[in-house]
N, C-alpha and C. Protein backbone atom coordinates (compact mmCIF):
# COMPACT_ATOMS: atom_id res chain seq x y z
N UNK A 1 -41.29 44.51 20.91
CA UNK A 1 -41.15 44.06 22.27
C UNK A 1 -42.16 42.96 22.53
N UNK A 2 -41.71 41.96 23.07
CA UNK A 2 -42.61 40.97 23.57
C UNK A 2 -42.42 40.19 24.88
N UNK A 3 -43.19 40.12 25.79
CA UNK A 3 -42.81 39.62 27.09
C UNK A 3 -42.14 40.66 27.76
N UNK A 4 -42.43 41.87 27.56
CA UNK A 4 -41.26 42.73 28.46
C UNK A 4 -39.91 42.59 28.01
N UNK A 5 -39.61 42.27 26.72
CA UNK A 5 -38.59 41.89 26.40
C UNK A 5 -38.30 42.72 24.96
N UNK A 6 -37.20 43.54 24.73
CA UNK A 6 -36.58 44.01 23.33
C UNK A 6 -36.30 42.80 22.98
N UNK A 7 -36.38 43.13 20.99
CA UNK A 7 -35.95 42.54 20.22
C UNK A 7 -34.70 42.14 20.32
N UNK A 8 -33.83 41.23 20.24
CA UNK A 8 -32.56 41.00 20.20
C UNK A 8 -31.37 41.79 18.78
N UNK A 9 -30.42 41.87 19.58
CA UNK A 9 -30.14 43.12 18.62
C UNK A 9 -28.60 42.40 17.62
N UNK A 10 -28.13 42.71 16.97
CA UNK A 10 -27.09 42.39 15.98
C UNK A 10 -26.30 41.41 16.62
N UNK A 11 -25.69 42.63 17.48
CA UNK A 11 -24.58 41.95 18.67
C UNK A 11 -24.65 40.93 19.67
N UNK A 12 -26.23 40.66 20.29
CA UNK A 12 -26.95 39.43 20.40
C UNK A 12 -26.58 38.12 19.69
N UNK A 13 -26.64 38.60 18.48
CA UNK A 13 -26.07 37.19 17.38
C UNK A 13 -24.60 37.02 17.21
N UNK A 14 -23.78 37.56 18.11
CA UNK A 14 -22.67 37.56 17.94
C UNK A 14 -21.99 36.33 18.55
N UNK A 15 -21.79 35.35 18.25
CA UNK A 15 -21.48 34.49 19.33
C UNK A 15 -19.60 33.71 19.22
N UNK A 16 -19.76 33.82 20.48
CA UNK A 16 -17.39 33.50 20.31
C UNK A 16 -18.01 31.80 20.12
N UNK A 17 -16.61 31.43 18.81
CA UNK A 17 -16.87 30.29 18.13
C UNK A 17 -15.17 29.62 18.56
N UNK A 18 -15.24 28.67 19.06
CA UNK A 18 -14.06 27.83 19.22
C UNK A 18 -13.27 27.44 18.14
N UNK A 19 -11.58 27.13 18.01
CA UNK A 19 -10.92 26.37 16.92
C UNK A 19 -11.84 25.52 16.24
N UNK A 20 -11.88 26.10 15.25
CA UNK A 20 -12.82 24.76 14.26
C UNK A 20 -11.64 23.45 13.88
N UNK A 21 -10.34 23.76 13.44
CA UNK A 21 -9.78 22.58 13.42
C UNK A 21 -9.72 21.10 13.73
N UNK A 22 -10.43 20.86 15.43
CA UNK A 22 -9.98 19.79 16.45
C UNK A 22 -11.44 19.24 15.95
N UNK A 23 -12.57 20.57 15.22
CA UNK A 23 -13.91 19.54 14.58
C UNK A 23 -13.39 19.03 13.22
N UNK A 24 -12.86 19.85 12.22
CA UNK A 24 -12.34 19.26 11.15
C UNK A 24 -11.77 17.84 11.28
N UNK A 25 -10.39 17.74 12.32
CA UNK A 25 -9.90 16.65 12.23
C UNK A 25 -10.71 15.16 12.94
N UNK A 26 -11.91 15.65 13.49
CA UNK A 26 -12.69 14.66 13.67
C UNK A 26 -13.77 14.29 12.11
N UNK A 27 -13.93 14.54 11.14
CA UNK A 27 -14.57 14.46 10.33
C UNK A 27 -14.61 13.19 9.71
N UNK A 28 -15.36 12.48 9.27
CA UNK A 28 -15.45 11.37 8.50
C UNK A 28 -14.70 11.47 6.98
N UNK A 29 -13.46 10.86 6.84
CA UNK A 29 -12.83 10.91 5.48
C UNK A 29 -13.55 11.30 4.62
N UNK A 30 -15.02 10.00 4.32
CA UNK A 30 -15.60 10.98 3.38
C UNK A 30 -16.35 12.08 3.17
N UNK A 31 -16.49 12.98 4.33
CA UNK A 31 -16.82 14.32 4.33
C UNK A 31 -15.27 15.15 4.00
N UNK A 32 -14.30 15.11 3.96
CA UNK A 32 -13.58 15.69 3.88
C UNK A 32 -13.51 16.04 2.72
N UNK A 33 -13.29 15.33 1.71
CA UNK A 33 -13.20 15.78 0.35
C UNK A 33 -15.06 15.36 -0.63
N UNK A 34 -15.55 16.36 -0.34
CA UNK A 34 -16.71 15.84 -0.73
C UNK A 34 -17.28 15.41 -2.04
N UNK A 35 -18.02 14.94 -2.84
CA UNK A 35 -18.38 14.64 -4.51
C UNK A 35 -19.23 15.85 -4.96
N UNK A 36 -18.94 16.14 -6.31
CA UNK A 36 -19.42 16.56 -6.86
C UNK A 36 -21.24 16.66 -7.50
N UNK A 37 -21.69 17.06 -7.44
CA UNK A 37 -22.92 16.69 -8.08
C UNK A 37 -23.43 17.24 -9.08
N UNK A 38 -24.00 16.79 -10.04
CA UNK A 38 -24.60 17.57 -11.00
C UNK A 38 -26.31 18.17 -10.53
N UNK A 39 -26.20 18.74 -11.89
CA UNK A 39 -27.93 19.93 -11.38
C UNK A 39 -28.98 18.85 -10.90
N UNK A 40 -29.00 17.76 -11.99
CA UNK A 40 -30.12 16.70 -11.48
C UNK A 40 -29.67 16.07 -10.17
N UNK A 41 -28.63 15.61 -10.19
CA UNK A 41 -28.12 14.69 -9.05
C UNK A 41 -28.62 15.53 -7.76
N UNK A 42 -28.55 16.94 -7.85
CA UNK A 42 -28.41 18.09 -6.68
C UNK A 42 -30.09 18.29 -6.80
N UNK A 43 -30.85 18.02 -7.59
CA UNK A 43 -32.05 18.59 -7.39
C UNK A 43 -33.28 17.10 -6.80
N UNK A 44 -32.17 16.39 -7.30
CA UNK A 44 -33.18 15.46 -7.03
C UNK A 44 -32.83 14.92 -5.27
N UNK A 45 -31.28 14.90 -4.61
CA UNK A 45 -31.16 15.29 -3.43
C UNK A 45 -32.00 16.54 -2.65
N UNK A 46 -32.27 17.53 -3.27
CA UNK A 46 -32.88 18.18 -2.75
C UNK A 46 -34.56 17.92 -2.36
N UNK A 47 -35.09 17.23 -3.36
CA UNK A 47 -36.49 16.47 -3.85
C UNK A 47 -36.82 14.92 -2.56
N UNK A 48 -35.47 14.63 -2.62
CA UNK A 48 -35.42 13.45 -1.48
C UNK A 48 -35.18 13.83 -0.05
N UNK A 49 -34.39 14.92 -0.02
CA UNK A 49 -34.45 15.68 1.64
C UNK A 49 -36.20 16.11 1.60
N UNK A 50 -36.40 17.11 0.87
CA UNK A 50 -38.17 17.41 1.13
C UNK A 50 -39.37 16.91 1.44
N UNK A 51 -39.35 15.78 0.22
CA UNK A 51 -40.24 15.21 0.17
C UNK A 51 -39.85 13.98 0.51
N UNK A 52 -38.78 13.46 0.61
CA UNK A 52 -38.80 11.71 0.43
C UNK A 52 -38.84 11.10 1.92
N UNK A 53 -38.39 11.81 2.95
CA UNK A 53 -38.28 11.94 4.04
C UNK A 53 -39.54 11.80 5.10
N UNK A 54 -40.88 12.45 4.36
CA UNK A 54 -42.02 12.82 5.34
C UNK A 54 -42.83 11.92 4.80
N UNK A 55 -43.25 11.23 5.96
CA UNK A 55 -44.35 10.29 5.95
C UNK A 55 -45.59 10.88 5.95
N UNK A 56 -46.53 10.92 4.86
CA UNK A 56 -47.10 11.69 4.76
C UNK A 56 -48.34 10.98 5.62
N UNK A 57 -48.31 10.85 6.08
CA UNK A 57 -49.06 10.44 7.36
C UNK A 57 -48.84 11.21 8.71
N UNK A 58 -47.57 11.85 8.80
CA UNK A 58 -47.08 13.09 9.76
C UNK A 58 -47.51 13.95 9.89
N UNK A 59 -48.74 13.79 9.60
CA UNK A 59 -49.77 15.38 9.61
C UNK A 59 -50.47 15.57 11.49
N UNK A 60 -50.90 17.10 11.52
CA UNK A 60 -51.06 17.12 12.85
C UNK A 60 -53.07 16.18 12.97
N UNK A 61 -53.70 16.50 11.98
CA UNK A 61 -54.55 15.67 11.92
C UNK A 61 -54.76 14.36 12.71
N UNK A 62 -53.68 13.87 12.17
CA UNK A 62 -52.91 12.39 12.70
C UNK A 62 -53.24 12.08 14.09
N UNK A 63 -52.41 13.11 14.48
CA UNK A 63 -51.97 12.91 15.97
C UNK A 63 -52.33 13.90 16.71
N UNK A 64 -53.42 14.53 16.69
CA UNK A 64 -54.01 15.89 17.44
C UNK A 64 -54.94 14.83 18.56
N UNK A 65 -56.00 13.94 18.07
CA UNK A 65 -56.54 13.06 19.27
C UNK A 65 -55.27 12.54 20.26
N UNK A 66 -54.25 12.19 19.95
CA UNK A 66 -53.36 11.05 20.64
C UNK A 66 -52.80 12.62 22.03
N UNK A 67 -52.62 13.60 21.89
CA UNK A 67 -52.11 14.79 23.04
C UNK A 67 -53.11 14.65 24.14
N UNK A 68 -52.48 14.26 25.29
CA UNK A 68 -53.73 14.24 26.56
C UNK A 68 -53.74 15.57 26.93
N UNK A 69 -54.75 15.63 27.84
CA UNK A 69 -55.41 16.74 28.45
C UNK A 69 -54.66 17.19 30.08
N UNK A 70 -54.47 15.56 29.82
CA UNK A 70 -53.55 15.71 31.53
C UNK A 70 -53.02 14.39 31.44
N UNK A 71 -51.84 14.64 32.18
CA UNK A 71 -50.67 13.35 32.40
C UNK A 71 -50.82 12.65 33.83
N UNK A 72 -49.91 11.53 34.08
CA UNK A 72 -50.12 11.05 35.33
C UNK A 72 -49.62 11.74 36.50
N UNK A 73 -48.62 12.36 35.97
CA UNK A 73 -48.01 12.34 37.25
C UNK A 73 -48.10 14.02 37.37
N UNK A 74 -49.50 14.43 37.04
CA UNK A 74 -50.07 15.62 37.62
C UNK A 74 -49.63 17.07 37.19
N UNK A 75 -47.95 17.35 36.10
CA UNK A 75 -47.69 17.98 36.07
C UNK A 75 -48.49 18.69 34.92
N UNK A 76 -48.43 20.05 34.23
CA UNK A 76 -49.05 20.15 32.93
C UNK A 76 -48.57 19.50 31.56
N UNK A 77 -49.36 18.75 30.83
CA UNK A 77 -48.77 18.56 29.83
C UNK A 77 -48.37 19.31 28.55
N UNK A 78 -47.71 19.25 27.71
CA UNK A 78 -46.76 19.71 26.76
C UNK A 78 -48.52 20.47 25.67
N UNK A 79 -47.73 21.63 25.39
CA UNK A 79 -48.75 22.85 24.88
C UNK A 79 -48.69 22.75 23.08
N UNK A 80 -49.17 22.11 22.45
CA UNK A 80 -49.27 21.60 20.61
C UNK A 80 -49.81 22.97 19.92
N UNK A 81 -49.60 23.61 19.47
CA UNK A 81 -50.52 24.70 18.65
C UNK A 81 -50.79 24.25 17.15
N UNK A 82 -51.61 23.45 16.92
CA UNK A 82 -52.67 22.83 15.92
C UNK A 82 -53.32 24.29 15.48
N UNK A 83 -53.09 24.35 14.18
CA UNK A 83 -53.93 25.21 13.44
C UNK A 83 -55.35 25.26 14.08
N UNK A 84 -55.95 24.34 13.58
CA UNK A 84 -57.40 24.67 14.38
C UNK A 84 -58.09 23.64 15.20
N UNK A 85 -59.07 23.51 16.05
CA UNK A 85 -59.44 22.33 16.67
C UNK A 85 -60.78 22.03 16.18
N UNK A 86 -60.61 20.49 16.52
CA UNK A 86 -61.23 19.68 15.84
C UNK A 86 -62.76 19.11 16.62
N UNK A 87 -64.09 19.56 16.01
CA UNK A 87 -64.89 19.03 17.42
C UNK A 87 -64.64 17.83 17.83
């Protein structure tokens, strides 16, 4: 329980799903019939989603000074949970 709140339960995850068809027939030709890949071809896609993607400069390090303390227009600003803080 958290927040006064039970865990969400099986049937929770149950959710009513519309005709998938009318998404199918919107699909990009070439998603429709998709290519094959081999183990490398597939691992090294996998290697380029992971890693090839993140600027490794995207660290919270980075950008933990740049989060203000307070905004202009008075409301609270947006809550970051940074591993640890930095003096």
């Amino acid at each position: 329980m958290k927040n006064g709140k039970s865990a969400p339960s099986l049937v929770d995850l149950v959710v009513f799903r519309g005709p998938i068809e009318p998404v199918l027939e919107r699909l990009d030709p070439l998603l429709v019939s998709p290519i094959g890949l081999g183990d490398q071809e597939f691992r090294s896609l996998i290697e380029f989603v992971r890693d090839g993607l993140l600027d490794k400069r995207a660290q919270p390090e980075h950008f933990r000074s740049l989060v203000p303390e307070q905004v202009p227009s008075g409301h609270a600003p947006l809550v970051f949970e940074f591993e640890k803080k930095l003096p």
